[in-house]
N, C-alpha and C. Protein backbone atom coordinates (compact mmCIF):
# COMPACT_ATOMS: atom_id res chain seq x y z
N UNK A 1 8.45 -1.83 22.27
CA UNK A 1 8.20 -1.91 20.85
C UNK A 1 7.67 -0.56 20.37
N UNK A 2 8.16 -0.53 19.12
CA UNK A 2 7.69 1.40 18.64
C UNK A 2 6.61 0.86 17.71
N UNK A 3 5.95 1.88 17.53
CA UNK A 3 4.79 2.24 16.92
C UNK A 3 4.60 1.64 16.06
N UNK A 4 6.19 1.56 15.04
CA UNK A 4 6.03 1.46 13.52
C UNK A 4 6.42 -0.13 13.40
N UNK A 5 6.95 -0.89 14.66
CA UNK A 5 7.29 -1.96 14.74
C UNK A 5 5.98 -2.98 15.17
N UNK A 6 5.32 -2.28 15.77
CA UNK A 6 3.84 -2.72 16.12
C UNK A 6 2.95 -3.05 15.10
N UNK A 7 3.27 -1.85 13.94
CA UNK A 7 2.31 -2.14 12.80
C UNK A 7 3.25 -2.84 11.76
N UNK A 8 4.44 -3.41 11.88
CA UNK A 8 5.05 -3.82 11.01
C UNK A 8 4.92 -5.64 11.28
N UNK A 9 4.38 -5.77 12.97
CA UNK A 9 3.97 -7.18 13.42
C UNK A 9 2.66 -7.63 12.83
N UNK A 10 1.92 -5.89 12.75
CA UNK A 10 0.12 -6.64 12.68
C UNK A 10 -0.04 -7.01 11.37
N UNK A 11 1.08 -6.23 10.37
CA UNK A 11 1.20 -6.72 8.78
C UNK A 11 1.36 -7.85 8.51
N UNK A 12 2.63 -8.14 9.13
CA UNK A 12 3.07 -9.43 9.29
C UNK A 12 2.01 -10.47 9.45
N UNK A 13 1.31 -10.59 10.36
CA UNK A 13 0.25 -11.36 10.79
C UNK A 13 -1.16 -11.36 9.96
N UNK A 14 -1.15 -10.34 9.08
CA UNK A 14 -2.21 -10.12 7.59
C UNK A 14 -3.16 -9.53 8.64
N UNK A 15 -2.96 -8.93 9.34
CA UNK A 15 -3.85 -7.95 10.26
C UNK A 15 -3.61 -6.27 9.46
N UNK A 16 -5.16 -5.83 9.10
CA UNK A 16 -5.26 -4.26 8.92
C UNK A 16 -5.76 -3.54 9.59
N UNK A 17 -5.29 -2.37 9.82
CA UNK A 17 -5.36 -1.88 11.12
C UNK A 17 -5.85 0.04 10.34
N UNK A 18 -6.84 0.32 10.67
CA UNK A 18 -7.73 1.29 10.41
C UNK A 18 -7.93 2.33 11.36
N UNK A 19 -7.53 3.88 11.35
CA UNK A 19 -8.22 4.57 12.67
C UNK A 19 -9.43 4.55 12.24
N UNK A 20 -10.47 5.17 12.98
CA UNK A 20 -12.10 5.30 13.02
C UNK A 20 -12.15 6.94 13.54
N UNK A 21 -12.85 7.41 13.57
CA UNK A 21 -13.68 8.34 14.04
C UNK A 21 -13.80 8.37 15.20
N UNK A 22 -13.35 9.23 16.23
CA UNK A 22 -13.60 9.35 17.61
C UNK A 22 -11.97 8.34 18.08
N UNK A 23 -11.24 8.42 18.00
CA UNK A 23 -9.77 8.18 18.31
C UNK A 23 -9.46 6.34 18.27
N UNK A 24 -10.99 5.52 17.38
CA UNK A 24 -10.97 4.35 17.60
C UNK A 24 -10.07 3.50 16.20
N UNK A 25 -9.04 2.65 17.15
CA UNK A 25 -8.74 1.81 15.84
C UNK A 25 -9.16 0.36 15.79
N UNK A 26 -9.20 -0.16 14.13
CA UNK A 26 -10.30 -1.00 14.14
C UNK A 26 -8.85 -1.90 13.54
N UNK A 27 -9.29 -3.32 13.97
CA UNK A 27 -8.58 -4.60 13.45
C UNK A 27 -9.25 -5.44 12.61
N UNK A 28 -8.91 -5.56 11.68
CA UNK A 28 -9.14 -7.06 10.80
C UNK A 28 -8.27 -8.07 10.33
N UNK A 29 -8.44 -9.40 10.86
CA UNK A 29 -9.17 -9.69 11.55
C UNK A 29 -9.06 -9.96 12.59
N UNK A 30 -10.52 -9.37 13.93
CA UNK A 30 -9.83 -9.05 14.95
C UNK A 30 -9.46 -11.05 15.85
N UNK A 31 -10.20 -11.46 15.14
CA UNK A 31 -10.13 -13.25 15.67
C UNK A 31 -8.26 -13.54 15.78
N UNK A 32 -7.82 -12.75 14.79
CA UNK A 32 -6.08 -13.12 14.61
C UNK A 32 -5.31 -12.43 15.16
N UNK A 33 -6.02 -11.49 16.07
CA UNK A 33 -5.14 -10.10 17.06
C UNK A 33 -4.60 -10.74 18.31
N UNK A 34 -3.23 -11.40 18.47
CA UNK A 34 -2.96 -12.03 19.45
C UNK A 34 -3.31 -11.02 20.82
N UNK A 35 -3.52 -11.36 22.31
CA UNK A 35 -3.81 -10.55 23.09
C UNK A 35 -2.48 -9.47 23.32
N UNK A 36 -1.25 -9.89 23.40
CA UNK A 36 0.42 -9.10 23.53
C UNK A 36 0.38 -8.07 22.65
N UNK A 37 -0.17 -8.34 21.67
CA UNK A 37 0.03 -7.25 20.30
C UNK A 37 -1.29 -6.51 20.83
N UNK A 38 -2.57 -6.62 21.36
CA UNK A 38 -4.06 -6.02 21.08
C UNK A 38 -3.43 -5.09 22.49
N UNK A 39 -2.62 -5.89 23.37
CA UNK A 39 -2.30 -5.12 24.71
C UNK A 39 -1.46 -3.35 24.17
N UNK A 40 -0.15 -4.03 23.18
CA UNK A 40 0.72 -3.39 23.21
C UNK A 40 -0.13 -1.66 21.97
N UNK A 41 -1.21 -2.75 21.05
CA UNK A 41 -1.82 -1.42 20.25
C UNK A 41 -2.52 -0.22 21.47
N UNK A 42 -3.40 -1.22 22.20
CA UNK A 42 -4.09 -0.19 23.29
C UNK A 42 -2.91 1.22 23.66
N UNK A 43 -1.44 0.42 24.33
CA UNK A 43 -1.08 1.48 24.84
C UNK A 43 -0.39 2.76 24.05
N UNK A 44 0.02 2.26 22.88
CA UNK A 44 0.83 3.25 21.80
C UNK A 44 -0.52 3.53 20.85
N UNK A 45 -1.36 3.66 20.79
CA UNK A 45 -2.77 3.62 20.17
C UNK A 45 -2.30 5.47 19.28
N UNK A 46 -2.10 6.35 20.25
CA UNK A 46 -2.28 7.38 19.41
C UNK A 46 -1.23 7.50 18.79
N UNK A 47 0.21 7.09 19.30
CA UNK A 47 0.78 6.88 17.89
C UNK A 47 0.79 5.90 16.93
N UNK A 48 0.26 4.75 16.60
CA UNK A 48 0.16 3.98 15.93
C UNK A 48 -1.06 4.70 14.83
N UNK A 49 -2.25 5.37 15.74
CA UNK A 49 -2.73 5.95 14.65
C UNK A 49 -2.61 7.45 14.02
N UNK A 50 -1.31 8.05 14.67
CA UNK A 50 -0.54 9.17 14.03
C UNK A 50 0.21 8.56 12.94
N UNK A 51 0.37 7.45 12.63
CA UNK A 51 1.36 7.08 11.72
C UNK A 51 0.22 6.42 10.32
N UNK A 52 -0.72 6.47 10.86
CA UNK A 52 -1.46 5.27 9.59
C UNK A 52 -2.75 6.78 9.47
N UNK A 53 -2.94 7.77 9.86
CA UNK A 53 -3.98 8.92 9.27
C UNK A 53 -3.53 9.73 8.30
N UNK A 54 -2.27 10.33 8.09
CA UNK A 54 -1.30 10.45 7.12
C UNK A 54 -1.71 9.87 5.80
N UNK A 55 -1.47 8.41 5.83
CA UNK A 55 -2.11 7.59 4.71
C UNK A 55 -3.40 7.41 4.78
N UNK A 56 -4.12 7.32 5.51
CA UNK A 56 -5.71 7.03 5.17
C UNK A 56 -6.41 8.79 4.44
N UNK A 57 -5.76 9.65 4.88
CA UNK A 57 -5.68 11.08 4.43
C UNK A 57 -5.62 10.88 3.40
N UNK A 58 -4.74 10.34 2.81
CA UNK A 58 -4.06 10.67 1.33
C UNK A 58 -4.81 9.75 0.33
N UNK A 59 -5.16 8.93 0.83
CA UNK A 59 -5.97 7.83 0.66
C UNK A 59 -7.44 8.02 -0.02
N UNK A 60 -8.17 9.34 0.75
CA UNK A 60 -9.26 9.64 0.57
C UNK A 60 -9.48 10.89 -0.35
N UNK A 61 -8.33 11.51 -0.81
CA UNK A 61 -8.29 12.35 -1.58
C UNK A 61 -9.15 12.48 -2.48
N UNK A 62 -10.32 13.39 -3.06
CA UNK A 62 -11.28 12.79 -3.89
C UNK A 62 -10.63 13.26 -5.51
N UNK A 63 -9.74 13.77 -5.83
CA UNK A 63 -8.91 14.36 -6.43
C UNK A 63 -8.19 13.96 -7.33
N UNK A 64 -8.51 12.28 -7.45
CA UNK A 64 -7.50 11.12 -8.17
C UNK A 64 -8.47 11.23 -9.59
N UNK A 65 -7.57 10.86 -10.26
CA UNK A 65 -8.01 10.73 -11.97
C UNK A 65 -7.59 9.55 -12.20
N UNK A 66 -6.97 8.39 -11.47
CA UNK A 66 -6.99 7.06 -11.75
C UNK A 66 -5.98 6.66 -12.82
N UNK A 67 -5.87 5.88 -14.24
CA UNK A 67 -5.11 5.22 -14.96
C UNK A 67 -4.10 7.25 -15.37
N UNK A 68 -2.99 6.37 -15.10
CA UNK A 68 -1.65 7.44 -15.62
C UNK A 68 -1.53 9.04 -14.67
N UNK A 69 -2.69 8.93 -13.52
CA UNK A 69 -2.35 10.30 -13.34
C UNK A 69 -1.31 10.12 -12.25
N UNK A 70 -0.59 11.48 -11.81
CA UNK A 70 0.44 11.46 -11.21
C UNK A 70 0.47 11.91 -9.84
N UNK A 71 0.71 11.15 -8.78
CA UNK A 71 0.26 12.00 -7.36
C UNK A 71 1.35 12.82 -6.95
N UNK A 72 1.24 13.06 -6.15
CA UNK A 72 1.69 14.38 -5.46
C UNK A 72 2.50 13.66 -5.22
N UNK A 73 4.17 15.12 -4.87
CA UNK A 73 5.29 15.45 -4.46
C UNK A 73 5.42 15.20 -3.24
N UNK A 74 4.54 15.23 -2.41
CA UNK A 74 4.52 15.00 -0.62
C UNK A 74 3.35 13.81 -0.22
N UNK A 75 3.43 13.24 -0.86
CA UNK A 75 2.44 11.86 -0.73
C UNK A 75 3.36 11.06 0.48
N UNK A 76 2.44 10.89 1.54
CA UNK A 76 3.22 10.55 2.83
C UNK A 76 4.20 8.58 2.15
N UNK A 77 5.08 8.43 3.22
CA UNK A 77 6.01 7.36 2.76
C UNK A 77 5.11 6.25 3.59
N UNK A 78 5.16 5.03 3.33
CA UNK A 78 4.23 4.24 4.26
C UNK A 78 5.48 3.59 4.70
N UNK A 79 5.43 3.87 6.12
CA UNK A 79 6.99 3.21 7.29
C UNK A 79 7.11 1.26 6.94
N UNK A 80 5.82 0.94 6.44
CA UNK A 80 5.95 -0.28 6.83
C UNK A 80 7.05 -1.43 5.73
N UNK A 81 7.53 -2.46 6.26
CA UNK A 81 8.36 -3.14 4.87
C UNK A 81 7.36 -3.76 3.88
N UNK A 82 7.68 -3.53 2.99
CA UNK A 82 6.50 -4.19 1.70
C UNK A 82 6.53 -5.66 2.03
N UNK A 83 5.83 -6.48 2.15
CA UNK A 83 5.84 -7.94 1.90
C UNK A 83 4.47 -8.90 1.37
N UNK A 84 4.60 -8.05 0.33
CA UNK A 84 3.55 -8.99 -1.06
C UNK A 84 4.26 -10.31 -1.51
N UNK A 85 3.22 -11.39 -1.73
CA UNK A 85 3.58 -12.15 -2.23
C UNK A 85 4.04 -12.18 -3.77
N UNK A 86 4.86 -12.98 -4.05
CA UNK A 86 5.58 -12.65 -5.45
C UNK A 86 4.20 -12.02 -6.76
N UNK A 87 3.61 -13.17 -6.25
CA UNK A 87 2.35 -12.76 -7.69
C UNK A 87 1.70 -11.25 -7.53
N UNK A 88 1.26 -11.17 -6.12
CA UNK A 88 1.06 -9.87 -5.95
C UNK A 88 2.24 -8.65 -6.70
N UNK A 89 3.43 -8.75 -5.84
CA UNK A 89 4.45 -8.17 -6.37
C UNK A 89 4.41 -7.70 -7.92
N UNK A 90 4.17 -8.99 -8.18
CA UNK A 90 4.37 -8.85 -10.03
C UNK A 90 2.97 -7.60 -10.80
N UNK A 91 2.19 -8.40 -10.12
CA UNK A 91 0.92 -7.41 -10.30
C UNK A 91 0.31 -6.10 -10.06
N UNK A 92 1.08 -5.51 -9.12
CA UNK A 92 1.57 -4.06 -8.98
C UNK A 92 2.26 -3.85 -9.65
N UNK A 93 3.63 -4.01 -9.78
CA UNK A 93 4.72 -3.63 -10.65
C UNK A 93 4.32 -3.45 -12.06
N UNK A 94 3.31 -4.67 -12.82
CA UNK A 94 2.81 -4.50 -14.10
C UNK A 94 1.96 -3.76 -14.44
N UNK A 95 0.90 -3.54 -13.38
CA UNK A 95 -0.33 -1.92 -13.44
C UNK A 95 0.37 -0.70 -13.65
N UNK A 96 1.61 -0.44 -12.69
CA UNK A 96 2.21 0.63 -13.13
C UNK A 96 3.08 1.11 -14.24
N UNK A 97 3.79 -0.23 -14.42
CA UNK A 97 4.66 -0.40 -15.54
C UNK A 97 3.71 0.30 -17.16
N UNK A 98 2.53 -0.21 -17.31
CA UNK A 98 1.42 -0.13 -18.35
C UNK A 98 1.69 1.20 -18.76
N UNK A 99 1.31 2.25 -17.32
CA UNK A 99 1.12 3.52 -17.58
C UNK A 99 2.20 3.87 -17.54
N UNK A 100 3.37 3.36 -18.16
CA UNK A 100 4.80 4.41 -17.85
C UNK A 100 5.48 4.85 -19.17
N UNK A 101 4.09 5.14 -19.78
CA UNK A 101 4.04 6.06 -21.39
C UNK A 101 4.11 7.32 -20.96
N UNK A 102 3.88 7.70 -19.55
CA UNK A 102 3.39 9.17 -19.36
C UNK A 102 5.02 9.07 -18.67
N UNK A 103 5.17 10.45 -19.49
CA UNK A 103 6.71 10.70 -18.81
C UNK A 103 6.36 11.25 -16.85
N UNK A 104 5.31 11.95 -16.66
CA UNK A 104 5.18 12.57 -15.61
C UNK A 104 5.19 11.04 -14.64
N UNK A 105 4.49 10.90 -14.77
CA UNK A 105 4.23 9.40 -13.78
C UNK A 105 6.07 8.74 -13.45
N UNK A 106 6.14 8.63 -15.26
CA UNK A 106 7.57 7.43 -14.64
C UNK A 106 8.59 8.29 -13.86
N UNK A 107 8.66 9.76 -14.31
CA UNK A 107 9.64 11.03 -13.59
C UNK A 107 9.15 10.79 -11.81
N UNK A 108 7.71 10.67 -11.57
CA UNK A 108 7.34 10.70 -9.95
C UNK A 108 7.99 9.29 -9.53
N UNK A 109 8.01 8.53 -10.32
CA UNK A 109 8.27 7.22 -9.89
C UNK A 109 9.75 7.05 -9.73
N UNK A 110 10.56 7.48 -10.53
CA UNK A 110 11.99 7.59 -10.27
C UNK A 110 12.56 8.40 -9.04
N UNK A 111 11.66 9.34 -8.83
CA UNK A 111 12.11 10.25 -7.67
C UNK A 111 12.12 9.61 -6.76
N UNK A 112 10.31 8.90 -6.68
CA UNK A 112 9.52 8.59 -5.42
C UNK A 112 10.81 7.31 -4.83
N UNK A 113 11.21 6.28 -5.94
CA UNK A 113 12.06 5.19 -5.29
C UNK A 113 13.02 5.67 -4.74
N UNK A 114 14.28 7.04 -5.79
CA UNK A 114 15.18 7.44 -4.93
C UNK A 114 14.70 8.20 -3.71
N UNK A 115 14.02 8.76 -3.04
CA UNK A 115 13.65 9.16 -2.02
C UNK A 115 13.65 8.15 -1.06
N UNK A 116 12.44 7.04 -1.06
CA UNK A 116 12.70 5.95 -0.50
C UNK A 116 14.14 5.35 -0.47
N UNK A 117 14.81 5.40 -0.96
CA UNK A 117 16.19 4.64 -0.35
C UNK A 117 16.99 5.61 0.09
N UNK A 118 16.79 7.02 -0.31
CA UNK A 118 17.38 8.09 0.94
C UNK A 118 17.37 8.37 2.32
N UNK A 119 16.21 7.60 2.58
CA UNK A 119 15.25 7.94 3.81
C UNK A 119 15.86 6.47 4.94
N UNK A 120 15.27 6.45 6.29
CA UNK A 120 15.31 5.13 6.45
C UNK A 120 14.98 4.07 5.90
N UNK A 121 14.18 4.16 4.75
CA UNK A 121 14.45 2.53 4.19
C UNK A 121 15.40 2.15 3.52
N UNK A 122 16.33 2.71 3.59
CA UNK A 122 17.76 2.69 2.96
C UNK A 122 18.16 0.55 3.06
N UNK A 123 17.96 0.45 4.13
CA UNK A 123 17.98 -1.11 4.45
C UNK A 123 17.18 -2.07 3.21
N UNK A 124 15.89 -1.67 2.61
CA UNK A 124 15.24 -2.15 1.72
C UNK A 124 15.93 -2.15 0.39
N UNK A 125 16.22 -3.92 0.25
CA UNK A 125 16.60 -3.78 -1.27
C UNK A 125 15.46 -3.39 -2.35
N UNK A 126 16.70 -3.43 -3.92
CA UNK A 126 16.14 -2.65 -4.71
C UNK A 126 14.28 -3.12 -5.04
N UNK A 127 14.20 -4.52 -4.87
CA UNK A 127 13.01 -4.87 -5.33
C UNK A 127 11.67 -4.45 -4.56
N UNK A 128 11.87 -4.08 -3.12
CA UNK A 128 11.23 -3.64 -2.26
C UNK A 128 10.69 -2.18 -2.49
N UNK A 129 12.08 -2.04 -2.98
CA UNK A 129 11.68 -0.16 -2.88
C UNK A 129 10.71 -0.31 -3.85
N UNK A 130 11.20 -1.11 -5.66
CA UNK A 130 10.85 -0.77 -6.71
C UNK A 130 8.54 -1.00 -6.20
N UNK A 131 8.71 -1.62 -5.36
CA UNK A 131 7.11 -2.38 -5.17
C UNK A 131 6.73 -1.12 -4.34
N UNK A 132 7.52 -0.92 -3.47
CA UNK A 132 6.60 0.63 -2.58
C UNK A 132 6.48 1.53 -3.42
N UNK A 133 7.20 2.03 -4.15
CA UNK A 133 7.16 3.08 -4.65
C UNK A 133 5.64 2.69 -5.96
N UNK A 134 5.92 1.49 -6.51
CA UNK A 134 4.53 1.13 -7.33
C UNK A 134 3.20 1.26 -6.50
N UNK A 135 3.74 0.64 -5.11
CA UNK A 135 2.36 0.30 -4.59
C UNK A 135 1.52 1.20 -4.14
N UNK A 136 2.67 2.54 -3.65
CA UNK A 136 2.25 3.77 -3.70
C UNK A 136 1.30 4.63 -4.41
N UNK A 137 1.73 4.31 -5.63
CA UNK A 137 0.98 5.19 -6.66
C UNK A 137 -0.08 4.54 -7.00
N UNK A 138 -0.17 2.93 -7.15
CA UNK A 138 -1.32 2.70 -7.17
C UNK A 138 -2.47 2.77 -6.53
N UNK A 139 -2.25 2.79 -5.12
CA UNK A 139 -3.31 2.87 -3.67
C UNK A 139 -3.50 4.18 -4.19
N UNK A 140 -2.80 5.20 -4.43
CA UNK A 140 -3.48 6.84 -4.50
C UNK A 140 -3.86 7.03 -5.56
N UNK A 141 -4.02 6.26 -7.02
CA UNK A 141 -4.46 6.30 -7.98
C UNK A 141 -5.83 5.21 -7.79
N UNK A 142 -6.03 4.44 -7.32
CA UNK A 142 -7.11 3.71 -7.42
C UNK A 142 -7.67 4.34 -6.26
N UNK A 143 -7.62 5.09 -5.05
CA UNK A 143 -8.20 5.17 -3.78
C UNK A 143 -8.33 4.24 -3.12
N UNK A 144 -7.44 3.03 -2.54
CA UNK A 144 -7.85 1.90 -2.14
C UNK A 144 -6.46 1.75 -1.25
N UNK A 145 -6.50 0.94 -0.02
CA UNK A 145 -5.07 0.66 0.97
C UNK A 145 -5.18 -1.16 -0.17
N UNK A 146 -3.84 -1.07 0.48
CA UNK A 146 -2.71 -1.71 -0.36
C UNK A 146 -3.66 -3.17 -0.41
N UNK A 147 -4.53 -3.87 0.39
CA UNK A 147 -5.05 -5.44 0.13
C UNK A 147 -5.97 -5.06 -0.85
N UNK A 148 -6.58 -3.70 -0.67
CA UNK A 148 -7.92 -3.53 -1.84
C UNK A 148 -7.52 -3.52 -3.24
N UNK A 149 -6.43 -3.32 -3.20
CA UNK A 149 -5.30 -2.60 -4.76
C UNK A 149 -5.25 -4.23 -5.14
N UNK A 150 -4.41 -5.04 -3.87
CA UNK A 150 -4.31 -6.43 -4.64
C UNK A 150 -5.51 -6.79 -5.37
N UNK A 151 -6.59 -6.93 -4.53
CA UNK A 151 -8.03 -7.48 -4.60
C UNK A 151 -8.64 -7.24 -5.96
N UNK A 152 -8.38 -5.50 -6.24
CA UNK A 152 -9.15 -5.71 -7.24
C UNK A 152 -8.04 -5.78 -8.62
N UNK A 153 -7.06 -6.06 -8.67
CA UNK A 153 -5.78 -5.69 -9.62
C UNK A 153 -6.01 -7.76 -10.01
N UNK A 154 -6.44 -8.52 -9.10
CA UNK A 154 -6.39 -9.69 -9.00
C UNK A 154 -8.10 -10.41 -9.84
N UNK A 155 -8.72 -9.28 -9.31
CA UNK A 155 -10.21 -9.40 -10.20
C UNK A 155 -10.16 -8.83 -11.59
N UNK A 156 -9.60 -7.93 -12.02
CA UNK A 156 -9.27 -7.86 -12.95
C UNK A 156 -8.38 -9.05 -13.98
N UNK A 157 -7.35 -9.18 -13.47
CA UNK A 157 -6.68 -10.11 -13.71
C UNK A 157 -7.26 -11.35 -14.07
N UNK A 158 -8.29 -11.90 -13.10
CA UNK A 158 -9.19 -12.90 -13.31
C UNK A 158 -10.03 -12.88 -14.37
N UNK A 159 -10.90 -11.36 -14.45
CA UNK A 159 -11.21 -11.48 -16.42
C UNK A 159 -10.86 -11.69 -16.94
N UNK A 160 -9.81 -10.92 -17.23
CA UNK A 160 -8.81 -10.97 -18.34
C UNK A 160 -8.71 -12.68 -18.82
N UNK A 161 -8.41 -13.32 -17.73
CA UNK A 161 -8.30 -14.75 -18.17
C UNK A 161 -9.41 -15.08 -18.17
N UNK A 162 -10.68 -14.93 -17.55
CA UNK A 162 -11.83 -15.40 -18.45
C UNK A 162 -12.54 -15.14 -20.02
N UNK A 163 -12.18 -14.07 -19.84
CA UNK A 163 -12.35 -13.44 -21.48
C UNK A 163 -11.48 -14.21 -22.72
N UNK A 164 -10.25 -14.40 -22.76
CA UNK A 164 -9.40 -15.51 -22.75
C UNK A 164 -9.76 -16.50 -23.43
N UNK A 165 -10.34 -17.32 -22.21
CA UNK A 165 -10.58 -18.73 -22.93
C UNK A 165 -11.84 -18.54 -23.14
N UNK A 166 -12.69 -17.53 -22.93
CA UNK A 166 -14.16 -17.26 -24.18
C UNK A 166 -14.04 -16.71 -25.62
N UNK A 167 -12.69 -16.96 -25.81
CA UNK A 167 -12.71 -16.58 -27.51
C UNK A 167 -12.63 -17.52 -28.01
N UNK A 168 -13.37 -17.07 -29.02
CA UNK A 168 -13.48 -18.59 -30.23
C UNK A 168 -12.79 -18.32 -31.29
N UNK A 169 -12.36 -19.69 -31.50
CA UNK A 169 -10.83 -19.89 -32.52
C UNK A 169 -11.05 -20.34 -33.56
């Protein structure tokens, strides 16, 4: 099993998988790390976390300006297949959609998808790409990996509908 297939199982399994400091990678949650998969991370360990420091790099950028700004031209590709649930799906797609007044943003975003289907994810249909390429910009615009983006895109969301039904009619 390769590297990128390893982390495409631990996704699968709603396992996030973090390097650390000092060459350590961390699981959450580790209660759901079958032993075959915890065996197979041990032995591909430094490439599994050559493939996910790239993004945690880009990740930490302190450099983000948040609503509408536009990331970078070489913003690493994340290998893994997108698989958000629909609502999720929708809820990325609509954060970005908001800001796509700014011509710069929607121009990165048109590239960023055709790139992605140039590349090996060529296999990923259009709706897949259209969510990486969102989910992309949002994780590097909010500073957050892709469950934190749901999390708080979903808390938000949750005001919104509380605010809602606190208006008086």
């Amino acid at each position: 099993m390769t590297a990128v297939e390893l982390l495409q199982r631990a996704h699968d399994l709603g396992l996030q998988l973090e390097p650390r400091d000092g060459g350590w990678l961390a699981v959450r949650p580790a209660s759901k790390l079958p032993p075959d998969l915890a065996d197979a991370l041990r032995r591909h360990k430094t490439e599994v976390i050559s493939l996910l420091s790239p993004m945690v790099a880009s990740a930490m950028v302190s450099t983000r300006k948040g609503w509408q700004s536009v990331p970078p031209l070489d913003l690493p590709f994340v290998p893994l297949k997108p698989r958000p649930t629909s609502a999720r799906y929708k809820l990325v797609i609509a954060y970005l959609s908001r800001q796509c007044g700014d011509h710069q943003l929607r121009e990165w975003l048109t590239r960023r998808k055709a790139a992605y289907a140039e590349t090996t994810f060529k296999t990923w249909d259009s709706g897949l790409l259209t969510y990486a390429t969102a989910r992309d910009a949002a994780c590097w615009q909010l500073a957050r990996p892709e469950a934190e983006v749901w999390s708080l895109l979903e808390g938000l969301e949750s005001c919104v509908e509380d605010l809602k039904s606190m208006r008086v009619k």
